[in-house]
C-alpha atoms as a PDB file:
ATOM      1  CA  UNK A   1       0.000   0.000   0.000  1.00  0.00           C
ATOM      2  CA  UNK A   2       0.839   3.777   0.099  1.00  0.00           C
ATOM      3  CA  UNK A   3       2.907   4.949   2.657  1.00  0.00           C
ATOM      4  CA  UNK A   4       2.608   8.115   4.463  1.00  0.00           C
ATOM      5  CA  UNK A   5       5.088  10.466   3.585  1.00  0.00           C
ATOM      6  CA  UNK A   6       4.925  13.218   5.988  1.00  0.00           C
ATOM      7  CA  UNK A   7       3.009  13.837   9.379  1.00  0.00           C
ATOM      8  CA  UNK A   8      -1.221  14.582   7.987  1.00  0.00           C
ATOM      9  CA  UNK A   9      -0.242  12.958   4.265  1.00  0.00           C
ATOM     10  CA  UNK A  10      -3.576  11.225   3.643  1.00  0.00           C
ATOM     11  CA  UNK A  11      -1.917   9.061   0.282  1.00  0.00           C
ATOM     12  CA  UNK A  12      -4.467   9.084  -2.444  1.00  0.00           C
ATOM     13  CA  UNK A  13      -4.860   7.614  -5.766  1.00  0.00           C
ATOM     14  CA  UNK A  14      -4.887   9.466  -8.916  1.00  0.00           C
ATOM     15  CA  UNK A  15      -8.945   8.981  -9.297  1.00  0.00           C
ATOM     16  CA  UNK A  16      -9.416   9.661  -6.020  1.00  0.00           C
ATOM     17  CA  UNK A  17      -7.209  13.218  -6.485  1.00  0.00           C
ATOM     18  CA  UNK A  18      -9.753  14.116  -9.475  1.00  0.00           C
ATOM     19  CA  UNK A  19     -12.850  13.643  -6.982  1.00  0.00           C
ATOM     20  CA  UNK A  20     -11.304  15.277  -4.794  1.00  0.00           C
ATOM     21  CA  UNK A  21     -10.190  18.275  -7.354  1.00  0.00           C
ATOM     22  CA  UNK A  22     -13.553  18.361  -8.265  1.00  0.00           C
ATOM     23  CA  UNK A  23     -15.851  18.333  -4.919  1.00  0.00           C
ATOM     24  CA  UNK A  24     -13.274  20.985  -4.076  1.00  0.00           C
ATOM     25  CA  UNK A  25     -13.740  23.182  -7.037  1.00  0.00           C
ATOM     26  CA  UNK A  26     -17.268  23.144  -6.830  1.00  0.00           C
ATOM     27  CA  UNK A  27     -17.323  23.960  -2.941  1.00  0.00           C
ATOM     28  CA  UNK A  28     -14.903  26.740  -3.356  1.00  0.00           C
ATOM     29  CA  UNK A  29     -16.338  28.515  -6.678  1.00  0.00           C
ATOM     30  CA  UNK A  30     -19.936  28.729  -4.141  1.00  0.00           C
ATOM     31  CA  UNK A  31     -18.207  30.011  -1.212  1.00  0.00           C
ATOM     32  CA  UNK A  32     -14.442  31.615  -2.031  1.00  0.00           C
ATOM     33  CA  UNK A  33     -14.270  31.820   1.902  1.00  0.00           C
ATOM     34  CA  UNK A  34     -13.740  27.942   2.368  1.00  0.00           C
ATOM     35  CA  UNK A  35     -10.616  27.932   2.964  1.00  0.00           C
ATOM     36  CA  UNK A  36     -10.179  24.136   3.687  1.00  0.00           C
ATOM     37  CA  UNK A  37     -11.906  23.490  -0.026  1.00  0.00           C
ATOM     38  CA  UNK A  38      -9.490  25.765  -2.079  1.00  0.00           C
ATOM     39  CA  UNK A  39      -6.110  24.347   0.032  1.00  0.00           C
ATOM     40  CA  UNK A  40      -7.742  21.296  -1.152  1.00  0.00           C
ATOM     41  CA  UNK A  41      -8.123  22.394  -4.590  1.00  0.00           C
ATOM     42  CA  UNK A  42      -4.708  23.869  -4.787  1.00  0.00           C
ATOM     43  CA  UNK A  43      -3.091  20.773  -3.594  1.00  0.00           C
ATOM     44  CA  UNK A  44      -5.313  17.642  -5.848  1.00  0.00           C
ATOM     45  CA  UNK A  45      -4.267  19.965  -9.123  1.00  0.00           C
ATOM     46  CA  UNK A  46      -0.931  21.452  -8.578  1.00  0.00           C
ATOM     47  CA  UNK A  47       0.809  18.508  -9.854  1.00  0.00           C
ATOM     48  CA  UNK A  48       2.378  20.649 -12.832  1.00  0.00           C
ATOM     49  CA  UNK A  49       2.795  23.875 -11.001  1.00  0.00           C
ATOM     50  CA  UNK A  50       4.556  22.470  -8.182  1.00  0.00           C
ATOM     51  CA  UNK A  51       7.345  20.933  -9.342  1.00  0.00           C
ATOM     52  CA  UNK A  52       7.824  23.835 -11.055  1.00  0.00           C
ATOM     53  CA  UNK A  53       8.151  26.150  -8.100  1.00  0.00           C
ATOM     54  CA  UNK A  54      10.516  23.849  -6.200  1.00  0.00           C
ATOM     55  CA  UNK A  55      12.952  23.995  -9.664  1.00  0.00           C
ATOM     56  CA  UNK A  56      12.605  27.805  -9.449  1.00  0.00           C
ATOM     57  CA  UNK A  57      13.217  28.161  -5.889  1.00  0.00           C
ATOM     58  CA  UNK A  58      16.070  25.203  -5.999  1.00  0.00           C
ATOM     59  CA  UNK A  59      17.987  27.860  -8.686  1.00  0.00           C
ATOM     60  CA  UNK A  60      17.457  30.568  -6.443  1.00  0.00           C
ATOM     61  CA  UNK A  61      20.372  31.177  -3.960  1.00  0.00           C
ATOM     62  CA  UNK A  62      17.976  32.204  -1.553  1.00  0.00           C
ATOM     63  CA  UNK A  63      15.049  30.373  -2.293  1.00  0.00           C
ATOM     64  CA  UNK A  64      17.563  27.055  -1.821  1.00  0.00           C
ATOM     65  CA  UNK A  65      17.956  28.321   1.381  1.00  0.00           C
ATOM     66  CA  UNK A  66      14.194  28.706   2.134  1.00  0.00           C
ATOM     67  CA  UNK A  67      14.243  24.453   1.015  1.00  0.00           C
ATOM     68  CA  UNK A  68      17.052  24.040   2.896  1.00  0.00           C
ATOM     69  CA  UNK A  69      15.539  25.207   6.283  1.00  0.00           C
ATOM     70  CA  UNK A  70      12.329  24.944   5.707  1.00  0.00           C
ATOM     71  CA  UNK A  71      11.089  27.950   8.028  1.00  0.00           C
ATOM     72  CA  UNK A  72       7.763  28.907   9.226  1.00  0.00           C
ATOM     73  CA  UNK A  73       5.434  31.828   9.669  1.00  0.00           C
ATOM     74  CA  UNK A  74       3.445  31.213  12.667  1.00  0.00           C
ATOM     75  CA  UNK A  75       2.246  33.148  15.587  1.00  0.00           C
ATOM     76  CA  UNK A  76       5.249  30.851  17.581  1.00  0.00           C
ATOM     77  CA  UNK A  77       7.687  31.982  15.173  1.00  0.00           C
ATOM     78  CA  UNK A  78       6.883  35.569  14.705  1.00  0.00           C
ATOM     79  CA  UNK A  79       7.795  38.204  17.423  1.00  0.00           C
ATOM     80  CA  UNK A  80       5.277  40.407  17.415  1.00  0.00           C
ATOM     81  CA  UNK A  81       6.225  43.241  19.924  1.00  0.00           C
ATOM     82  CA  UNK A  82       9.850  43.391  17.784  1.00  0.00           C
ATOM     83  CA  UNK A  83       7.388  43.757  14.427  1.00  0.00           C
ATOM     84  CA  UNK A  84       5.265  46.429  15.876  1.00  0.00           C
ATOM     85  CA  UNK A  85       8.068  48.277  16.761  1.00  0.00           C
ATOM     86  CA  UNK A  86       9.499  48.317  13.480  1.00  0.00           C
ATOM     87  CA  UNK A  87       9.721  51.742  11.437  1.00  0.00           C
ATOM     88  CA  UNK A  88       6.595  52.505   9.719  1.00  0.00           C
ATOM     89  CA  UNK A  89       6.655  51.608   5.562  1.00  0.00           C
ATOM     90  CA  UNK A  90       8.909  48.616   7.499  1.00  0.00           C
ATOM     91  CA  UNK A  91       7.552  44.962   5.566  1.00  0.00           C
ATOM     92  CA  UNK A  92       7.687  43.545   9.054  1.00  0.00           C
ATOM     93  CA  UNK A  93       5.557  46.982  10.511  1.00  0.00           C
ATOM     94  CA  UNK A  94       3.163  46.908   7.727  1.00  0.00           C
ATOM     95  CA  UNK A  95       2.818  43.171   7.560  1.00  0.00           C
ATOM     96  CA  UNK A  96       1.325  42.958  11.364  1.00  0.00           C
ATOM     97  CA  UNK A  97      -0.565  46.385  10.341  1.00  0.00           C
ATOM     98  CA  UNK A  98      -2.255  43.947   7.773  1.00  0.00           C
ATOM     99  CA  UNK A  99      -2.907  41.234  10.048  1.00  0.00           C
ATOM    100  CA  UNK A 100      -4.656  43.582  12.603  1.00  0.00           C
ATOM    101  CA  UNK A 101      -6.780  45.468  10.101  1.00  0.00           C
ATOM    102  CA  UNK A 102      -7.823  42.781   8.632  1.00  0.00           C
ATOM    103  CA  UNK A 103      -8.447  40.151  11.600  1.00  0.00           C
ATOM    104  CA  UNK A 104      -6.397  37.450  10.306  1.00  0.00           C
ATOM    105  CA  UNK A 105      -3.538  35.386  12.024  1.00  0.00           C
ATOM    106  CA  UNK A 106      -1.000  33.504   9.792  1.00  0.00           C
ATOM    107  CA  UNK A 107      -2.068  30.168  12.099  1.00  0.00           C
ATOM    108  CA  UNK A 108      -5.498  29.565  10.159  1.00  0.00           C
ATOM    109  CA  UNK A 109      -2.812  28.358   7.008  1.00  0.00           C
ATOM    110  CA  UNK A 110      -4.508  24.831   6.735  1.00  0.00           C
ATOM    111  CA  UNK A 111      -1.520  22.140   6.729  1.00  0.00           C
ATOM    112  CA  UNK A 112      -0.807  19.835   3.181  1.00  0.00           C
ATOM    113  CA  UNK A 113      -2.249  16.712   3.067  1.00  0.00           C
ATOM    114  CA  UNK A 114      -2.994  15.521  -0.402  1.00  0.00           C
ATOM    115  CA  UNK A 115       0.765  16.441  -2.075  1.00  0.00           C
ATOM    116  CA  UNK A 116       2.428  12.743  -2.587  1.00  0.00           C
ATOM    117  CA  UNK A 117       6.239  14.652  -1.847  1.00  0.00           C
ATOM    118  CA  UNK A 118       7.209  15.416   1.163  1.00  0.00           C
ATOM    119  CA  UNK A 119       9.704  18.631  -0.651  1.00  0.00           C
ATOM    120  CA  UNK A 120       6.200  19.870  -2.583  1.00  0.00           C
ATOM    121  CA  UNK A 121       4.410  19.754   0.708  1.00  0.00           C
ATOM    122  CA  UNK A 122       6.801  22.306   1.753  1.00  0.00           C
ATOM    123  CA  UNK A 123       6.476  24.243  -1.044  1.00  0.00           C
ATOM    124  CA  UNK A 124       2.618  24.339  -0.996  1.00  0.00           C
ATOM    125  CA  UNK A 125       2.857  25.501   2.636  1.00  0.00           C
ATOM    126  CA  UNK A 126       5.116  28.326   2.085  1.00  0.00           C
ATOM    127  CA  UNK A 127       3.058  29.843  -0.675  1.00  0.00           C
ATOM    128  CA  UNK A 128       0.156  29.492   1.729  1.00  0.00           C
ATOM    129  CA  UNK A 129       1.898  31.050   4.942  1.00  0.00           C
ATOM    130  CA  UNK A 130       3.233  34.038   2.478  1.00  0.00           C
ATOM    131  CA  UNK A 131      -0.199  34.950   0.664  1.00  0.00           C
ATOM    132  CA  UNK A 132      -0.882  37.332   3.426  1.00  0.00           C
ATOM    133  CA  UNK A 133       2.804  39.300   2.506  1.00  0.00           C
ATOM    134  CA  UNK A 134       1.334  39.174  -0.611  1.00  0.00           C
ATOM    135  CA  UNK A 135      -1.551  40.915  -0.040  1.00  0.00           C
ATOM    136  CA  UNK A 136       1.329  43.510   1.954  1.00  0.00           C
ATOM    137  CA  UNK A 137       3.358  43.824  -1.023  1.00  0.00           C
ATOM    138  CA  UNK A 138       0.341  44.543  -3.396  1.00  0.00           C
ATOM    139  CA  UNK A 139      -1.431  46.550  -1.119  1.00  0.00           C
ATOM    140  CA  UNK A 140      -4.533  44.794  -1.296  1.00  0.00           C
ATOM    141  CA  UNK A 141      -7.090  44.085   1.699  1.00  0.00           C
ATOM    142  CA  UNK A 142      -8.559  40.564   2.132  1.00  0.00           C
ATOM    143  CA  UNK A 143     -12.454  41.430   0.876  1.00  0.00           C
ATOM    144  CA  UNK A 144     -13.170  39.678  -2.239  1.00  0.00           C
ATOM    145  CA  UNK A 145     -11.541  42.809  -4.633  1.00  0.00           C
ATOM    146  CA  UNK A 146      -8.405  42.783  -2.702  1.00  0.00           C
ATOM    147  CA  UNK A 147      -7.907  38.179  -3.217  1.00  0.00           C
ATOM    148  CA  UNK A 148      -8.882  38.513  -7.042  1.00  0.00           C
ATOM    149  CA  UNK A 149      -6.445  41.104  -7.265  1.00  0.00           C
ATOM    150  CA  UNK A 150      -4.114  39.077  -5.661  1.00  0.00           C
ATOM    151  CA  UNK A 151      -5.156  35.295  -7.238  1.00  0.00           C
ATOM    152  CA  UNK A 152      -4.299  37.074 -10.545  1.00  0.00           C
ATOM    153  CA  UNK A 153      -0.893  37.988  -9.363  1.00  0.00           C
ATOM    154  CA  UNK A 154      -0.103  34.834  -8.041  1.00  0.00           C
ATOM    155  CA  UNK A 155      -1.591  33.054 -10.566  1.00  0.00           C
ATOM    156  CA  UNK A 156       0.824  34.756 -13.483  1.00  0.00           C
ATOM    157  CA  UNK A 157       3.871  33.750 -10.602  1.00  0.00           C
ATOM    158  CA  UNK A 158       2.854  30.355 -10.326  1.00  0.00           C
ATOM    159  CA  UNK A 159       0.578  28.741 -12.745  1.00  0.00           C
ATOM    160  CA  UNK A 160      -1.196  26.734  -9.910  1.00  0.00           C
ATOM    161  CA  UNK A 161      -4.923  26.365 -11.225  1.00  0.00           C
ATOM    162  CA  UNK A 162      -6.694  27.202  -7.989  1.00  0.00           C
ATOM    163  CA  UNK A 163      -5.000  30.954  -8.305  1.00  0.00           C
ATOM    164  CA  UNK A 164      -5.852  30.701 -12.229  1.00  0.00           C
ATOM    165  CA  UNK A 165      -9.644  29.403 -11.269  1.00  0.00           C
ATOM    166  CA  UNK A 166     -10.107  32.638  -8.227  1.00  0.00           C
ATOM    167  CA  UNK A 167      -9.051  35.195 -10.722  1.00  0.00           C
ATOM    168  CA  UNK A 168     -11.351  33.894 -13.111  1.00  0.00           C
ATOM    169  CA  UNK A 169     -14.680  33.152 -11.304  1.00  0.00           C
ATOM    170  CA  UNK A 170     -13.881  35.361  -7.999  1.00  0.00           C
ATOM    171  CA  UNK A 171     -15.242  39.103 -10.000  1.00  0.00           C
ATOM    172  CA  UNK A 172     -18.655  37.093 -10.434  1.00  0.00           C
ATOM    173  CA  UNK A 173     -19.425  38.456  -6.818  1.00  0.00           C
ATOM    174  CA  UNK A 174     -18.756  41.875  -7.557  1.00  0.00           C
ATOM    175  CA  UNK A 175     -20.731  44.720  -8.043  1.00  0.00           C
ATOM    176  CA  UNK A 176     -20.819  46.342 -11.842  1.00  0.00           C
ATOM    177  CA  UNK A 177     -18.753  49.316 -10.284  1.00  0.00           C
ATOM    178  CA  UNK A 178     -15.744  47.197  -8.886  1.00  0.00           C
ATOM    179  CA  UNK A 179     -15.971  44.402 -11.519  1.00  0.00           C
ATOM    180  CA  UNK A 180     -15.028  48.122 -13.777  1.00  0.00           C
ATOM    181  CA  UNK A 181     -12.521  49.092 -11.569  1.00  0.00           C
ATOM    182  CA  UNK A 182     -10.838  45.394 -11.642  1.00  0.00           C
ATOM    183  CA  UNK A 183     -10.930  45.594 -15.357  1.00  0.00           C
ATOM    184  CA  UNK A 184      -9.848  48.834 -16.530  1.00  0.00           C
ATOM    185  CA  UNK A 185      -6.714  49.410 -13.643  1.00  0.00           C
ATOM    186  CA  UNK A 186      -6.187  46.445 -10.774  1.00  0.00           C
ATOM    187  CA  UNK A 187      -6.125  43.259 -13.314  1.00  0.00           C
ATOM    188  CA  UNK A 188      -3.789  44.770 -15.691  1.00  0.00           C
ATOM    189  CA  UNK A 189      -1.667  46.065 -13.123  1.00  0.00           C
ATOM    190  CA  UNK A 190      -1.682  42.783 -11.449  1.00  0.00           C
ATOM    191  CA  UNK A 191      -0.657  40.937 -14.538  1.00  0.00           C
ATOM    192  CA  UNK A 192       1.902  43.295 -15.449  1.00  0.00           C
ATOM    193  CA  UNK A 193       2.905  43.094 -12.299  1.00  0.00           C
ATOM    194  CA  UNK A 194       3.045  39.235 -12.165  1.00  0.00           C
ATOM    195  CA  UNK A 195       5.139  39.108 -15.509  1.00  0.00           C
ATOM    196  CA  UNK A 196       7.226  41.617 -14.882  1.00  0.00           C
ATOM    197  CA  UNK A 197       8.258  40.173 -11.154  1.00  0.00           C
ATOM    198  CA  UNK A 198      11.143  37.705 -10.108  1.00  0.00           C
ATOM    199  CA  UNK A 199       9.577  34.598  -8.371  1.00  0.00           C
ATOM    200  CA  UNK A 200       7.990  35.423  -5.017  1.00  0.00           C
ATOM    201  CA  UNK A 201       8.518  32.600  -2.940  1.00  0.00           C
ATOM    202  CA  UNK A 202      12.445  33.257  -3.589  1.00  0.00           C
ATOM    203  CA  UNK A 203      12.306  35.837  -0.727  1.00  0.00           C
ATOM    204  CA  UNK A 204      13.383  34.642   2.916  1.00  0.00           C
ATOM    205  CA  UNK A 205      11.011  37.235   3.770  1.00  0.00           C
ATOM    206  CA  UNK A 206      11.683  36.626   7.386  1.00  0.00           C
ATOM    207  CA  UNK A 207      14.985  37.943   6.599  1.00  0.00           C
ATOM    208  CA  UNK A 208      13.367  41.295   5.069  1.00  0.00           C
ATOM    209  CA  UNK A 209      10.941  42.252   8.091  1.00  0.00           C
ATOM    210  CA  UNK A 210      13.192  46.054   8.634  1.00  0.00           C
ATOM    211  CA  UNK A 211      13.108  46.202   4.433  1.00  0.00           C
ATOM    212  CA  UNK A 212      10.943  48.973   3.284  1.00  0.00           C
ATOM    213  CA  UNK A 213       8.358  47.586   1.543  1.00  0.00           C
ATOM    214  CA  UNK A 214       8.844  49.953  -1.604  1.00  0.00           C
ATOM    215  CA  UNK A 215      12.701  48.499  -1.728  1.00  0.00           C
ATOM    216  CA  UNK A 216      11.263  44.929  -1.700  1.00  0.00           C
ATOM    217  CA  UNK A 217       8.719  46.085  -4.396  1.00  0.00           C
ATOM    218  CA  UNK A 218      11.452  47.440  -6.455  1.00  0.00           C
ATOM    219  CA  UNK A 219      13.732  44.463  -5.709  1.00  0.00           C
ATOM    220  CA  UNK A 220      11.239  41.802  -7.142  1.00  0.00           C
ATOM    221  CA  UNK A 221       9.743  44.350  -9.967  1.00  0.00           C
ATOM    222  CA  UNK A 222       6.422  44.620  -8.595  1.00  0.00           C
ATOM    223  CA  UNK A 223       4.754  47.630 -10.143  1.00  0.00           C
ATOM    224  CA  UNK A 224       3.221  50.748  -7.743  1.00  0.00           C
ATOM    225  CA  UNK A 225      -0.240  49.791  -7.388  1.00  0.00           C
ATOM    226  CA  UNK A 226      -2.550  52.262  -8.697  1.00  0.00           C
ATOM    227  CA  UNK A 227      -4.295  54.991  -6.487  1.00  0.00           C
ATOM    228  CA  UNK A 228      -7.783  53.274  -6.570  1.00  0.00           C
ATOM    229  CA  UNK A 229      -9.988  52.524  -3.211  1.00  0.00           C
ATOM    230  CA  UNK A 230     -10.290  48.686  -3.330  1.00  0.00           C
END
């Protein structure tokens, strides 16, 4: 039989991974807020993507590193007190600024269970525990404008279908006036954007927390998002 590879792998078989990809899919397309349903979704179809990241951050001297020692960002890993009292602008000071305007905590990141490699696992994780830096780095809150602004982004960076299937069929909830708004300036922005930066999860971000966020912008090539309300 299968073997479990990692602590929480639940080994399934390809058939099973398309049910799976599927219940998921339809769960999170109804309600973008399941979180459990699109870490589902993101890990029964990122077979492609995946391997794909790992190779990009594996020719990365720092994103080796990140493989290497496979940190965390957790409420146990994360001082707090030494973020707030970073300089504002700070990644670290703006990062925490995120987290308390927008009542989130990085500890709700659910854990892999469906990726058959113990490496990918990791790499699934990380892009889950830095999608909230994302949302720093872009400048985007976490209502349903700011995460299709965001799944577009990431979706351009890393091809995984779950980002390509939010930015799709996320605008469907939004109002004629936003949906304009996402079309005419934050989607192409976020595209360019997405081209036009180096790969995200090659930042050892925990590394970066006194960087200005501008300098990190600059530094990966992320574009100064445009002076809309979102």
């Amino acid at each position: 039989g299968w073997q479990q590879l990692y602590p929480g792998h639940i080994p399934t078989s390809p058939l099973q991974k398309a049910l799976l990809a599927a219940g998921s899919a339809v769960m999170a397309l109804y309600d973008p807020y399941r979180h459990d349903m699109v870490a589902v979704l993101g890990e029964t179809t990122g077979c492609l993507a995946l391997p794909n990241l790992r190779d990009k951050m594996k020719n990365h001297p720092e994103g080796y590193r990140i493989l290497q020692e496979r940190p965390r960002i957790r409420l146990s890993t994360l001082d707090m007190a030494r973020l707030q009292g970073l300089p504002e602008g700070s990644l670290g000071r703006e990062y925490v600024r995120f987290l308390e305007d927008n009542k989130v905590s990085p500890d709700t990141r659910m854990p892999p269970k469906f990726v058959d490699d113990e490496e990918l696992a990791y790499v699934i994780q990380r892009y889950r525990e830095v999608h909230d830096l994302m949302h720093t780095l872009l400048g985007m809150p976490t209502n349903m404008l700011g995460e299709v602004v965001v799944k577009w982004f990431e979706a351009i960076q890393t091809g995984l279908p779950m980002c390509v299937l939010g930015a799709a069929f996320g605008p469907a909830r939004l109002s004629s006036r936003k949906l304009q708004v996402l079309a005419t300036e934050l989607v192409p922005w976020a595209i360019r954007s997405g081209l036009n930066s180096s790969c995200f999860l090659n930042v050892y971000y925990e590394q970066r927390w006194e960087q200005p966020v501008e300098s990190l912008r600059a530094e990966l090539g992320i574009l100064p998002p445009p002076a809309v309300r979102v």
